[in-house]
N, C-alpha and C. Protein backbone atom coordinates (compact mmCIF):
# COMPACT_ATOMS: atom_id res chain seq x y z
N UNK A 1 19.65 194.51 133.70
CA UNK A 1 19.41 193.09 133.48
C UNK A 1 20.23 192.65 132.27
N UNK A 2 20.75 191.20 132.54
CA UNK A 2 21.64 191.10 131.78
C UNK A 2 21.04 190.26 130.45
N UNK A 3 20.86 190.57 128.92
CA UNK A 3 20.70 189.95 127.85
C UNK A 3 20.96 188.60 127.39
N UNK A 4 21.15 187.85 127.25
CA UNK A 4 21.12 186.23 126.67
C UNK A 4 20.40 185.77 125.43
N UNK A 5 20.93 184.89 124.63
CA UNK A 5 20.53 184.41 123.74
C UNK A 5 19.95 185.33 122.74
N UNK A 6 18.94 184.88 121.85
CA UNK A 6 18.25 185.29 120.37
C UNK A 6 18.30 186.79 120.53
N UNK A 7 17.61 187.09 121.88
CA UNK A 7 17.66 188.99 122.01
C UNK A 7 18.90 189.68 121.83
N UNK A 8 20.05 188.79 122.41
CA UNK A 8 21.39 189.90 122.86
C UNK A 8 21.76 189.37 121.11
N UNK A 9 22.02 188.53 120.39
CA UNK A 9 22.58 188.61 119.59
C UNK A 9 22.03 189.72 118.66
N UNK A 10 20.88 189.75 118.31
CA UNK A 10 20.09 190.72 117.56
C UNK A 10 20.39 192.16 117.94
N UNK A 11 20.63 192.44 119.33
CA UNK A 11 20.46 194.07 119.67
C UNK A 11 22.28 193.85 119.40
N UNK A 12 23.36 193.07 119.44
CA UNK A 12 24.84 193.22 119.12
C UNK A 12 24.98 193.34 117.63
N UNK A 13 23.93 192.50 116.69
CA UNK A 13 23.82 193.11 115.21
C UNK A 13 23.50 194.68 114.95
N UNK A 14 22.23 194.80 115.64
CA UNK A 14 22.10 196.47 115.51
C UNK A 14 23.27 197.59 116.07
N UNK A 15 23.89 197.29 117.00
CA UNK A 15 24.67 197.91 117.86
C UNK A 15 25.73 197.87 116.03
N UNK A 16 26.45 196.73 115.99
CA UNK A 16 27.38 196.97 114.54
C UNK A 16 26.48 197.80 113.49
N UNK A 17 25.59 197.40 113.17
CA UNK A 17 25.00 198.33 112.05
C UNK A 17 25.07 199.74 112.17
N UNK A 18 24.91 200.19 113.56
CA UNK A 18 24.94 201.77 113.86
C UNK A 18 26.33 201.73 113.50
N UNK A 19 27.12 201.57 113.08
CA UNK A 19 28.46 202.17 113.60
C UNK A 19 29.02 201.57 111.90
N UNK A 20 28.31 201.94 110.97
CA UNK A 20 28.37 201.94 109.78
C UNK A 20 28.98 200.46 108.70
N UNK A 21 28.65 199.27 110.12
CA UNK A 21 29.38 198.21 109.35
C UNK A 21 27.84 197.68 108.33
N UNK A 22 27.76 197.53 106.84
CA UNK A 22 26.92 197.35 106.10
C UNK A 22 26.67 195.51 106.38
N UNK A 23 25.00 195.56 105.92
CA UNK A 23 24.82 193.87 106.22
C UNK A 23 23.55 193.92 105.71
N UNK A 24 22.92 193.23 105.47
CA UNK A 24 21.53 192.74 105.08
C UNK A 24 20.83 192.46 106.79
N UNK A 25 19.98 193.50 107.68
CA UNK A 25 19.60 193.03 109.16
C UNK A 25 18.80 192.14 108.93
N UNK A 26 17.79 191.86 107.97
CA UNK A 26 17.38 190.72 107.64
C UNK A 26 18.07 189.14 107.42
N UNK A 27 18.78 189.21 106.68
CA UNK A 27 19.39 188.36 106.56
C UNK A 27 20.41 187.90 108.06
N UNK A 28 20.64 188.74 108.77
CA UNK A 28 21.54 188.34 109.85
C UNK A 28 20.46 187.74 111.30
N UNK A 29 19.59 188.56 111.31
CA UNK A 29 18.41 187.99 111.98
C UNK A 29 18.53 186.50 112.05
N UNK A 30 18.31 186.41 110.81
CA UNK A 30 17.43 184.67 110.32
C UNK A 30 18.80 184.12 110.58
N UNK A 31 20.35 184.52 110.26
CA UNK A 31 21.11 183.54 110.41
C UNK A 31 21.40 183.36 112.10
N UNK A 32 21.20 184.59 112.82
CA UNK A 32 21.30 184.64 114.18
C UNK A 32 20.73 183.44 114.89
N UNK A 33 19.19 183.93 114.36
CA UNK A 33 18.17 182.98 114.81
C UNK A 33 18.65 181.46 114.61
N UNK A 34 19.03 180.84 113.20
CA UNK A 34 19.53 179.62 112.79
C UNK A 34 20.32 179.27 114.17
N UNK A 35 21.51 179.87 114.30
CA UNK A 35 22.72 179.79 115.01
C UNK A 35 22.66 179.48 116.39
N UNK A 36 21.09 180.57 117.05
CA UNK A 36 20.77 180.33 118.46
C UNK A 36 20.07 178.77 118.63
N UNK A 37 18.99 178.81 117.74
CA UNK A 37 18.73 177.15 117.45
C UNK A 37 19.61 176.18 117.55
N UNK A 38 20.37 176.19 116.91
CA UNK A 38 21.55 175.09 116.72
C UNK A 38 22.20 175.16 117.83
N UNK A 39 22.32 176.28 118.44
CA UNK A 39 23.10 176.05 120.03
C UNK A 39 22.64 175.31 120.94
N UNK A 40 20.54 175.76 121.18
CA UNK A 40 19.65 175.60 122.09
C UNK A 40 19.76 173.83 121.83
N UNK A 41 19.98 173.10 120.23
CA UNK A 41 19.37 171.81 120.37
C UNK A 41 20.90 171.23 120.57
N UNK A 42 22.22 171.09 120.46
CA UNK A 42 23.05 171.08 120.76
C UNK A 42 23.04 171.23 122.90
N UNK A 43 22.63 172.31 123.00
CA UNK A 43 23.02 171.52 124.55
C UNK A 43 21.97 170.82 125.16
N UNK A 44 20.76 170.65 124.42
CA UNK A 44 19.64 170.20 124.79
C UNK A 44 19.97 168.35 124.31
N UNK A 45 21.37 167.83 123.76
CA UNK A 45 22.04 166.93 123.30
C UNK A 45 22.84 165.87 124.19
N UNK A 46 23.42 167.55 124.12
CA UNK A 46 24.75 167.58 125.63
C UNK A 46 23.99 166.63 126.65
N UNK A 47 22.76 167.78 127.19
CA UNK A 47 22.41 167.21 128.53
C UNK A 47 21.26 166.05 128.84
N UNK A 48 21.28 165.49 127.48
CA UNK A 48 20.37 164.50 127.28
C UNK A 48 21.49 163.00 127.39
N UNK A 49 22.49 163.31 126.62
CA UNK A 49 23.97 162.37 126.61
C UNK A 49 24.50 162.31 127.96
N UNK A 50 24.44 163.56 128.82
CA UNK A 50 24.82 162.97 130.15
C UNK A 50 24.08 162.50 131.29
N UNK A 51 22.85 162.91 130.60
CA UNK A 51 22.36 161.94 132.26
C UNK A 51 21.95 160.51 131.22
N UNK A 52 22.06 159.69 129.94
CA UNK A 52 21.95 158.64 129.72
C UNK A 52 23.81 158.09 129.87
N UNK A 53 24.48 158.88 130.01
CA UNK A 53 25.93 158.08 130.55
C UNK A 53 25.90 157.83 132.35
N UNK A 54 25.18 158.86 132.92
CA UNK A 54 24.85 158.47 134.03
C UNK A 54 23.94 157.67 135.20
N UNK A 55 22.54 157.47 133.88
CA UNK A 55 22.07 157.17 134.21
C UNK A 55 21.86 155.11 133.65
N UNK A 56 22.51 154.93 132.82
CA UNK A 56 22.99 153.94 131.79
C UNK A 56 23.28 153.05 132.93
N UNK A 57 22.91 151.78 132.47
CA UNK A 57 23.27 150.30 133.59
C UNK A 57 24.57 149.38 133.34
N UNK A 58 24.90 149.96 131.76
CA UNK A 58 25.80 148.96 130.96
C UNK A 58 26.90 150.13 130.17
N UNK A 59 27.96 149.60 130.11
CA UNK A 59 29.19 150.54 129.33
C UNK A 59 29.32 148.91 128.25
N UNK A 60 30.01 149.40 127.01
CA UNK A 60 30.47 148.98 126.15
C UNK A 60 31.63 149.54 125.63
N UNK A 61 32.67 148.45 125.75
CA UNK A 61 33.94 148.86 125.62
C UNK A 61 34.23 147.71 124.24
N UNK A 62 35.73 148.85 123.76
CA UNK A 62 36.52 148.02 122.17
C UNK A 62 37.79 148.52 122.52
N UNK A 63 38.72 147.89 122.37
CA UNK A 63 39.79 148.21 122.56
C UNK A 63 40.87 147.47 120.92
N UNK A 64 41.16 148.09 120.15
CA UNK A 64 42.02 147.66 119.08
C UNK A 64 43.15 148.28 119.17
N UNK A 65 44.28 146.97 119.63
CA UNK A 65 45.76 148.06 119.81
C UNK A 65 46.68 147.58 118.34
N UNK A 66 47.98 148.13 118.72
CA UNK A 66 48.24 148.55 117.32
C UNK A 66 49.27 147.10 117.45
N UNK A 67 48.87 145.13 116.50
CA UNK A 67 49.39 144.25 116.94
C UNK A 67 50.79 144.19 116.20
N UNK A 68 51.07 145.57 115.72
CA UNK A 68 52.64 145.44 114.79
C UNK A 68 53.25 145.35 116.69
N UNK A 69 52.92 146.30 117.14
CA UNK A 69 53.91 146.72 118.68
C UNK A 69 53.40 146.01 119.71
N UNK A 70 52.33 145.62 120.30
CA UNK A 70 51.60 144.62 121.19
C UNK A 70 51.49 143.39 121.13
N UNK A 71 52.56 142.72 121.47
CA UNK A 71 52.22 141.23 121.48
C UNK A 71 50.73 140.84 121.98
N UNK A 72 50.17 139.30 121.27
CA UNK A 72 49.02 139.44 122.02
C UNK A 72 48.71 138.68 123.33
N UNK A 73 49.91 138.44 124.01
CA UNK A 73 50.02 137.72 124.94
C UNK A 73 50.21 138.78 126.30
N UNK A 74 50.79 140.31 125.87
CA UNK A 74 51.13 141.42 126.29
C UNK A 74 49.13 141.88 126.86
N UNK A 75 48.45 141.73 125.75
CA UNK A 75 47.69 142.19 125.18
C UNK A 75 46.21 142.07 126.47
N UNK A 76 46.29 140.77 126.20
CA UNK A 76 45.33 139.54 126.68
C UNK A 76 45.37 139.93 128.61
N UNK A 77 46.85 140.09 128.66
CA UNK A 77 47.39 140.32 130.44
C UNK A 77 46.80 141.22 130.10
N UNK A 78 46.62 142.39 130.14
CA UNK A 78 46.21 143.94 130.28
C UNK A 78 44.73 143.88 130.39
N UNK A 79 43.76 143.45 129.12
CA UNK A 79 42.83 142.77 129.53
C UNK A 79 41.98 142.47 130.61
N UNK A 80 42.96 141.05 130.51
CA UNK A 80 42.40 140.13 131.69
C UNK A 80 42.76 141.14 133.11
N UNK A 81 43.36 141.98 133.62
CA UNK A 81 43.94 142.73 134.24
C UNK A 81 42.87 143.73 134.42
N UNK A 82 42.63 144.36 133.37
CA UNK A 82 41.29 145.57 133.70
C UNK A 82 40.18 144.57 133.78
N UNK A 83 40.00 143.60 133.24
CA UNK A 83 38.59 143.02 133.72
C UNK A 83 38.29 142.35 135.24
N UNK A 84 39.47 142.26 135.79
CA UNK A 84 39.66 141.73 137.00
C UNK A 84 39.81 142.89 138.26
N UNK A 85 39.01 144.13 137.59
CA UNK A 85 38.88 145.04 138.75
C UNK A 85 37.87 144.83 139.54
N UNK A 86 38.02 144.80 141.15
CA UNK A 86 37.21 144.44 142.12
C UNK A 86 35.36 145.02 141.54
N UNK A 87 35.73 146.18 141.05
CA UNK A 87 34.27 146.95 141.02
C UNK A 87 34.01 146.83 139.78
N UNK A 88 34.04 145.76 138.92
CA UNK A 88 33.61 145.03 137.79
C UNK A 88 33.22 143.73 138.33
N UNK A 89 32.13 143.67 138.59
CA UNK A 89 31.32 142.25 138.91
C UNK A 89 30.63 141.48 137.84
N UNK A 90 29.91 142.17 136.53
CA UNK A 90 29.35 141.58 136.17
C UNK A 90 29.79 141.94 134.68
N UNK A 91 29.99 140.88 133.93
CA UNK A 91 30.95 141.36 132.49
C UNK A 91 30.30 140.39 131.18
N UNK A 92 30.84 140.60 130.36
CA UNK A 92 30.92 139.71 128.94
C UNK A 92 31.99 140.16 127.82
N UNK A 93 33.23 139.46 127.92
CA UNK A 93 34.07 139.85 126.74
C UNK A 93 34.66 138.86 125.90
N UNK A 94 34.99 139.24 124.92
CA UNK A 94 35.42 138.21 123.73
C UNK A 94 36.32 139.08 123.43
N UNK A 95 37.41 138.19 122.58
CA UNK A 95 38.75 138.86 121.76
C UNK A 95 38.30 138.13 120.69
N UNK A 96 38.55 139.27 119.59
CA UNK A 96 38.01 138.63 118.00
C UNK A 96 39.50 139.16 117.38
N UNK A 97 39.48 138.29 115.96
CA UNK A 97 40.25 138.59 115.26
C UNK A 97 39.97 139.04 113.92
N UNK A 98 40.57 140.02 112.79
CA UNK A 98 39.80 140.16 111.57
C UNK A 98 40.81 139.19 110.37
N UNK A 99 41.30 138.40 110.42
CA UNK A 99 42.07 137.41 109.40
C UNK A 99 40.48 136.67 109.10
N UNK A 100 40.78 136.24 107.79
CA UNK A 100 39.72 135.84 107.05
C UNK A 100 39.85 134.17 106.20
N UNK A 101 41.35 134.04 106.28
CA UNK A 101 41.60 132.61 106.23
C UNK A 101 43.10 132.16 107.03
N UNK A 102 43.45 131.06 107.34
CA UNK A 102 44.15 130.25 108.27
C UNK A 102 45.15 131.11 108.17
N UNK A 103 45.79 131.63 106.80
CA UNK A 103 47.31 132.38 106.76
C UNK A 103 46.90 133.94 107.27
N UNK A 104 45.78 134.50 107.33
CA UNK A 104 45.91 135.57 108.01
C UNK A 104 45.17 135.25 109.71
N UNK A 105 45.14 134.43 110.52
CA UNK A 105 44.33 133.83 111.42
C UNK A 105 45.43 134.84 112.73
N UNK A 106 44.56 135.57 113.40
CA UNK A 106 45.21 136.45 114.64
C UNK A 106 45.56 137.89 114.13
N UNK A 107 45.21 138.40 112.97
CA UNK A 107 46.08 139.58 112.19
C UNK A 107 44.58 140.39 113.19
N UNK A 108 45.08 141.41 113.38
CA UNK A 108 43.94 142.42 113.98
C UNK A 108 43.03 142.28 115.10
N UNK A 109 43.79 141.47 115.69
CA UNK A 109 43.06 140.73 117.35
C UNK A 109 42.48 142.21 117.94
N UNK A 110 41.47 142.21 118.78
CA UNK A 110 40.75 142.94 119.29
C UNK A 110 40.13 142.56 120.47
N UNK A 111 39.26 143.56 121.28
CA UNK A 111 38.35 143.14 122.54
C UNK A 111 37.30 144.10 122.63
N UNK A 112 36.11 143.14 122.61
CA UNK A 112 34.76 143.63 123.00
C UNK A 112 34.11 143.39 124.42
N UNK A 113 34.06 143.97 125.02
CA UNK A 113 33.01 143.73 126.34
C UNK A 113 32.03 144.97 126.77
N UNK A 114 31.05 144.18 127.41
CA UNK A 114 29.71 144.52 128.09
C UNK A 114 30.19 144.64 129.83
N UNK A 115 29.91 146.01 130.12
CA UNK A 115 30.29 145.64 131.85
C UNK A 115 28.78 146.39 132.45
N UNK A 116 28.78 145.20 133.81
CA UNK A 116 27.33 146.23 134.41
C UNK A 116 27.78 147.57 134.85
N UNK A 117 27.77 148.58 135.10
CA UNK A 117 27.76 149.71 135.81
C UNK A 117 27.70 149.29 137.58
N UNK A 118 28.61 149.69 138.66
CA UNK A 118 28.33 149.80 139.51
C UNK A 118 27.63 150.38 140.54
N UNK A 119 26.98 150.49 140.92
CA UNK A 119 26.40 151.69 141.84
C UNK A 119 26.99 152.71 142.53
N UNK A 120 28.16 152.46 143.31
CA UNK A 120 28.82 153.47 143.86
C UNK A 120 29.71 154.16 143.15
N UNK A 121 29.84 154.19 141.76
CA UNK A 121 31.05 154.76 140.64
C UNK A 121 30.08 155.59 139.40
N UNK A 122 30.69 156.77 139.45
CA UNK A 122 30.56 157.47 138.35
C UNK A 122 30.73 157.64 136.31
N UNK A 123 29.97 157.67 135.80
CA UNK A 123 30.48 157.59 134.40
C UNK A 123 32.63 157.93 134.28
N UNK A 124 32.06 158.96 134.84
CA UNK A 124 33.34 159.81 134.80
C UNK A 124 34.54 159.36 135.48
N UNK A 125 34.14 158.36 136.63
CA UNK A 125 35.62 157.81 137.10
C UNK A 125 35.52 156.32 136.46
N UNK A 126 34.36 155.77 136.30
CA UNK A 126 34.62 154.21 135.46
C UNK A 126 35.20 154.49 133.39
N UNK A 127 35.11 155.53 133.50
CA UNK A 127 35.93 156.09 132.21
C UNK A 127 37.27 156.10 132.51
N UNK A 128 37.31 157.13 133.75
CA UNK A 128 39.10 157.33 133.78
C UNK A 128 39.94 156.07 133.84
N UNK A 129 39.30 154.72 134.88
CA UNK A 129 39.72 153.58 135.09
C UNK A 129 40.09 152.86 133.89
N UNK A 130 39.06 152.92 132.79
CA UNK A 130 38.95 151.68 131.91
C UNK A 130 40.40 152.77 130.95
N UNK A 131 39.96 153.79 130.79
CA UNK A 131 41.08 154.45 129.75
C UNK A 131 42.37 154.16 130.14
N UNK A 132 42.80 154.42 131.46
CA UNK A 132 44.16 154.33 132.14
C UNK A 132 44.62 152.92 132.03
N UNK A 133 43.64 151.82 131.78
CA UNK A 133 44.33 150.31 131.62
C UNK A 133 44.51 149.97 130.78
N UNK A 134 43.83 150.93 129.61
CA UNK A 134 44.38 150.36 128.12
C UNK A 134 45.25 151.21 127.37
N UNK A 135 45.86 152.52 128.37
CA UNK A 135 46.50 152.97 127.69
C UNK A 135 47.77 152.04 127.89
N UNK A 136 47.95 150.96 128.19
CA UNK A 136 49.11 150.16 128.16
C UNK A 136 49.05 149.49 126.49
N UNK A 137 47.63 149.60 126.30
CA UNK A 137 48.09 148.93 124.39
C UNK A 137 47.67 149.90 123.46
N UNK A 138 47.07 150.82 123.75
CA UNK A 138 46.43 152.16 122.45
C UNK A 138 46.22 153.11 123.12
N UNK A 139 46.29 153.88 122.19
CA UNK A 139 46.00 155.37 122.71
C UNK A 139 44.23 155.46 123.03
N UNK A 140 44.76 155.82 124.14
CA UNK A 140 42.70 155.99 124.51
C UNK A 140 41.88 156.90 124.26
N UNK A 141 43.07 157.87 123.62
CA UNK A 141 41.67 158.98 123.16
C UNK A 141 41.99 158.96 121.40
N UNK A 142 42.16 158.21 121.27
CA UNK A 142 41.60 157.79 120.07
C UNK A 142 40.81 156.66 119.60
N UNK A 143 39.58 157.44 118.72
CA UNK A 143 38.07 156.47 119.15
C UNK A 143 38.49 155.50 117.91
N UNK A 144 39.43 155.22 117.30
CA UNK A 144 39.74 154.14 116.30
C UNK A 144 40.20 153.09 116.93
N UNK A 145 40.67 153.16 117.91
CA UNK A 145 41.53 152.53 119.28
C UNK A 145 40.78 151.92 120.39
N UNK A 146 40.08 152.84 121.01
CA UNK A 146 38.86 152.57 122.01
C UNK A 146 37.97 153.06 121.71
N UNK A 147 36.69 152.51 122.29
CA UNK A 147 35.50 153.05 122.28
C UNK A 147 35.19 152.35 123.69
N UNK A 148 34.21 153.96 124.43
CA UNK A 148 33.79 153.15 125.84
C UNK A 148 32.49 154.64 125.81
N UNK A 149 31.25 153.62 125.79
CA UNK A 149 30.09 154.37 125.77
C UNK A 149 29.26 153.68 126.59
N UNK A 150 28.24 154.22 127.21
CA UNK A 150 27.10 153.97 127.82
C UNK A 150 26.03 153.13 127.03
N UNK A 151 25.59 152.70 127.59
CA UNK A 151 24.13 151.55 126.15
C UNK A 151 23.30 151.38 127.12
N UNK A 152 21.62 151.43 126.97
CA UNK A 152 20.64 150.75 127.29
C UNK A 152 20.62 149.78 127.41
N UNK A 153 19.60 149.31 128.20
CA UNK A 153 19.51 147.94 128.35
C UNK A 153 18.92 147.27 126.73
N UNK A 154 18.09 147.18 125.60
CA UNK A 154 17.97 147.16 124.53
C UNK A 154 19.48 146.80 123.64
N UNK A 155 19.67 148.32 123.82
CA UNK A 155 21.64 147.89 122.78
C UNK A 155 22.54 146.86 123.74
N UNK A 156 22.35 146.57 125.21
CA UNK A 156 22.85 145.32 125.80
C UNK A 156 22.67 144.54 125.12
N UNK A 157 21.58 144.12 124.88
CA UNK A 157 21.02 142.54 124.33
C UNK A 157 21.74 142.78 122.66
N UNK A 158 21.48 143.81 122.29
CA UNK A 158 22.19 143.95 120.67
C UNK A 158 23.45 143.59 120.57
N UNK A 159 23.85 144.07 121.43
CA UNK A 159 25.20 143.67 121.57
C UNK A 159 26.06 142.28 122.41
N UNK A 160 25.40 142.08 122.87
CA UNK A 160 25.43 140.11 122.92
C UNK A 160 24.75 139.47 121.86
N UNK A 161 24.64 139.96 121.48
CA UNK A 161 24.04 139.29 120.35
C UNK A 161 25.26 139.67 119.09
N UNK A 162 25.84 140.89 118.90
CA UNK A 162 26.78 140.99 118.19
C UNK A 162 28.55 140.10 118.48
N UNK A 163 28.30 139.70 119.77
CA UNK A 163 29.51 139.44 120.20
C UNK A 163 29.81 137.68 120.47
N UNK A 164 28.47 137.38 120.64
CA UNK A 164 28.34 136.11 121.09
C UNK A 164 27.90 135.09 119.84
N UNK A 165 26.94 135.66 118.98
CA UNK A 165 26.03 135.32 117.64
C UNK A 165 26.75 135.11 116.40
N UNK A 166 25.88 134.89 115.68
CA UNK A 166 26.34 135.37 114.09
C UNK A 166 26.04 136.86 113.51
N UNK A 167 27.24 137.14 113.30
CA UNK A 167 27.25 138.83 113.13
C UNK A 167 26.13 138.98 111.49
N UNK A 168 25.53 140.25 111.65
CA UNK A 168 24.43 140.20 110.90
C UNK A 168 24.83 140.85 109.51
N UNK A 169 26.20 141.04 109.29
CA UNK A 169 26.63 141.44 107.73
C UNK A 169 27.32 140.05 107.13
N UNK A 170 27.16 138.95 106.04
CA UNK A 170 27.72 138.65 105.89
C UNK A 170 29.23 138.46 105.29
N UNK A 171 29.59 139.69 105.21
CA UNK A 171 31.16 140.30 104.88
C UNK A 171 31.86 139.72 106.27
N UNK A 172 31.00 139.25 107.56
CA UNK A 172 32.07 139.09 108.41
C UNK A 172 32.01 137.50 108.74
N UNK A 173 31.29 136.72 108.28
CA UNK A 173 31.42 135.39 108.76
C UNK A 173 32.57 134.72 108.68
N UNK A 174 33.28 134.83 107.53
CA UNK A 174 34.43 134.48 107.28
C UNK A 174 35.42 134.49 108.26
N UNK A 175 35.49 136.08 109.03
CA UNK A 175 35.86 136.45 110.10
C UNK A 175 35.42 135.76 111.28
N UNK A 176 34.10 135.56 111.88
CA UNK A 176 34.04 134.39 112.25
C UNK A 176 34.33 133.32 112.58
N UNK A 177 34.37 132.87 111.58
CA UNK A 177 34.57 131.30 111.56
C UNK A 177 36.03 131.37 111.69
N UNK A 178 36.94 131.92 111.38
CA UNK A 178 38.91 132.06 111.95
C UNK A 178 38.68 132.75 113.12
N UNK A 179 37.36 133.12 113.55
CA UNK A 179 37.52 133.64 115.32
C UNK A 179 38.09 132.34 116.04
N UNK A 180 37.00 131.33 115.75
CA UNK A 180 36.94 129.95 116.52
C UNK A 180 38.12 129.39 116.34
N UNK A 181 38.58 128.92 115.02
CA UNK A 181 40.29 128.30 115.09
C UNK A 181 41.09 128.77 115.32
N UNK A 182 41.26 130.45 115.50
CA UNK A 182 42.39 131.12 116.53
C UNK A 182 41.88 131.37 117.74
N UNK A 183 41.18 131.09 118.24
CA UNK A 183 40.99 131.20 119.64
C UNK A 183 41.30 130.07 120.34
N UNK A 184 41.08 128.71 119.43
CA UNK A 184 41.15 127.35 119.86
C UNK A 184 42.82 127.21 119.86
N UNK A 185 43.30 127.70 118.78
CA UNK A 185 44.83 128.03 118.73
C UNK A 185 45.97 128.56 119.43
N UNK A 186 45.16 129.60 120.16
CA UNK A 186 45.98 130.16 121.19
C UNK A 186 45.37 130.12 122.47
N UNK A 187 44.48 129.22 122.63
CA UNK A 187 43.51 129.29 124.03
C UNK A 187 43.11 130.44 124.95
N UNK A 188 42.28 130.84 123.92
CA UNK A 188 41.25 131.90 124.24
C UNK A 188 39.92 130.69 124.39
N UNK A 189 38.69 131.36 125.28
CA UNK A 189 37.95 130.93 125.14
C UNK A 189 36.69 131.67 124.61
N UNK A 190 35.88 131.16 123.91
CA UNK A 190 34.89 131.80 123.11
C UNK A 190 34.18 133.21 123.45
N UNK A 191 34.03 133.22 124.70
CA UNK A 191 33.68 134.64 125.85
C UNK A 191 33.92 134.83 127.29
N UNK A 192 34.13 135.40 127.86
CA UNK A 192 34.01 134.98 129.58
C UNK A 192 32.88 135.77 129.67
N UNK A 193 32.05 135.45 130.72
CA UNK A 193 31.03 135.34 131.16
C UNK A 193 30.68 135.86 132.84
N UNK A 194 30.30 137.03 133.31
CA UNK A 194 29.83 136.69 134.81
C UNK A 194 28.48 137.68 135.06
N UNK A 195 27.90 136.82 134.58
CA UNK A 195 26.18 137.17 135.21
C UNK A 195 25.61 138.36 134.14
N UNK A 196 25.89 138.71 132.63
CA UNK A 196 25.42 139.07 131.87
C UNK A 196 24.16 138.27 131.12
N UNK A 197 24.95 137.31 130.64
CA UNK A 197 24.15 136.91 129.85
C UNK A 197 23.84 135.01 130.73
């Protein structure tokens, strides 16, 4: 019968000790033990994270590309482009900017959206989709770049509320308020909308 976990590591400590490698067996025990713990709650993590990506009604996506190289007119098409996939029915996205007065107004343009989850699509292929359309403006596996996670229905509403509202740090109102006159500026509209909120 084959050994696993807390037992096999302990009888592979003794097995080294016979064979004259010196150690405290006490001390290796307890760190064994530590180590098997930390494994057991670690995949007990894992498999708690994947059935709430699978089992999740709503993805939340960010996409920040890099606007020295991306025009944002480049930007906006790509976008509007992944949001206009047949098996995206139900959405909420805004493009924000982080300029803080009129002379920095568009510096750090960005995109937030809320999408429902479809029924017939997998975490794992509505990932590959959304990554593959924005790798036209950032690198997608970098989470400074994108972010695309699963959310409850709870962090839904948090997050219309972050996107649509007044953001709840005031370090960003400022930001804010040059959302509205560059959006009005380059005709964006405040959010698009289909059957979220």
């Amino acid at each position: 019968m084959e050994k696993h976990g807390e037992e096999y590591y302990l009888e592979q400590r003794m097995i080294n000790s016979g064979l004259g490698i010196e150690y405290d067996i006490e001390y290796h025990k307890l760190q064994d033990a530590l180590f098997y713990r930390m494994y057991e709650e670690r995949y007990k993590y894992l498999k708690k994270s994947a059935e709430i990506k699978e089992n999740s009604k709503y993805y939340w996506i960010c996409v920040n590309p890099n606007t020295a190289i991306v025009p944002l007119s480049m930007f906006v098409n790509k976008m509007e482009k992944m949001m206009s996939k047949k098996w995206i029915t139900n959405y909420l996205y805004v493009y924000e900017q982080r300029g803080e007065n009129e002379g920095e107004a568009g510096k750090g343009y960005h995109f937030h959206a809320i999408i429902e989850k479809p029924s017939n699509k997998s975490y794992t292929h509505i990932f590959r989709e959304i990554s593959n359309s924005v790798n036209a403006v950032c690198d997608s596996s970098n989470f400074n770049f994108f972010v695309f996670s699963a959310i409850s229905e709870a962090e839904k509403e948090r997050k219309i509320e972050y996107i649509t509202g007044r953001k709840a740090e005031p370090s960003k109102w400022a930001k804010q308020d040059m959302d509205i006159i560059w959006r009005k500026k380059v005709g964006l509209k405040s959010h698009y909308n289909i059957g979220i909120i």
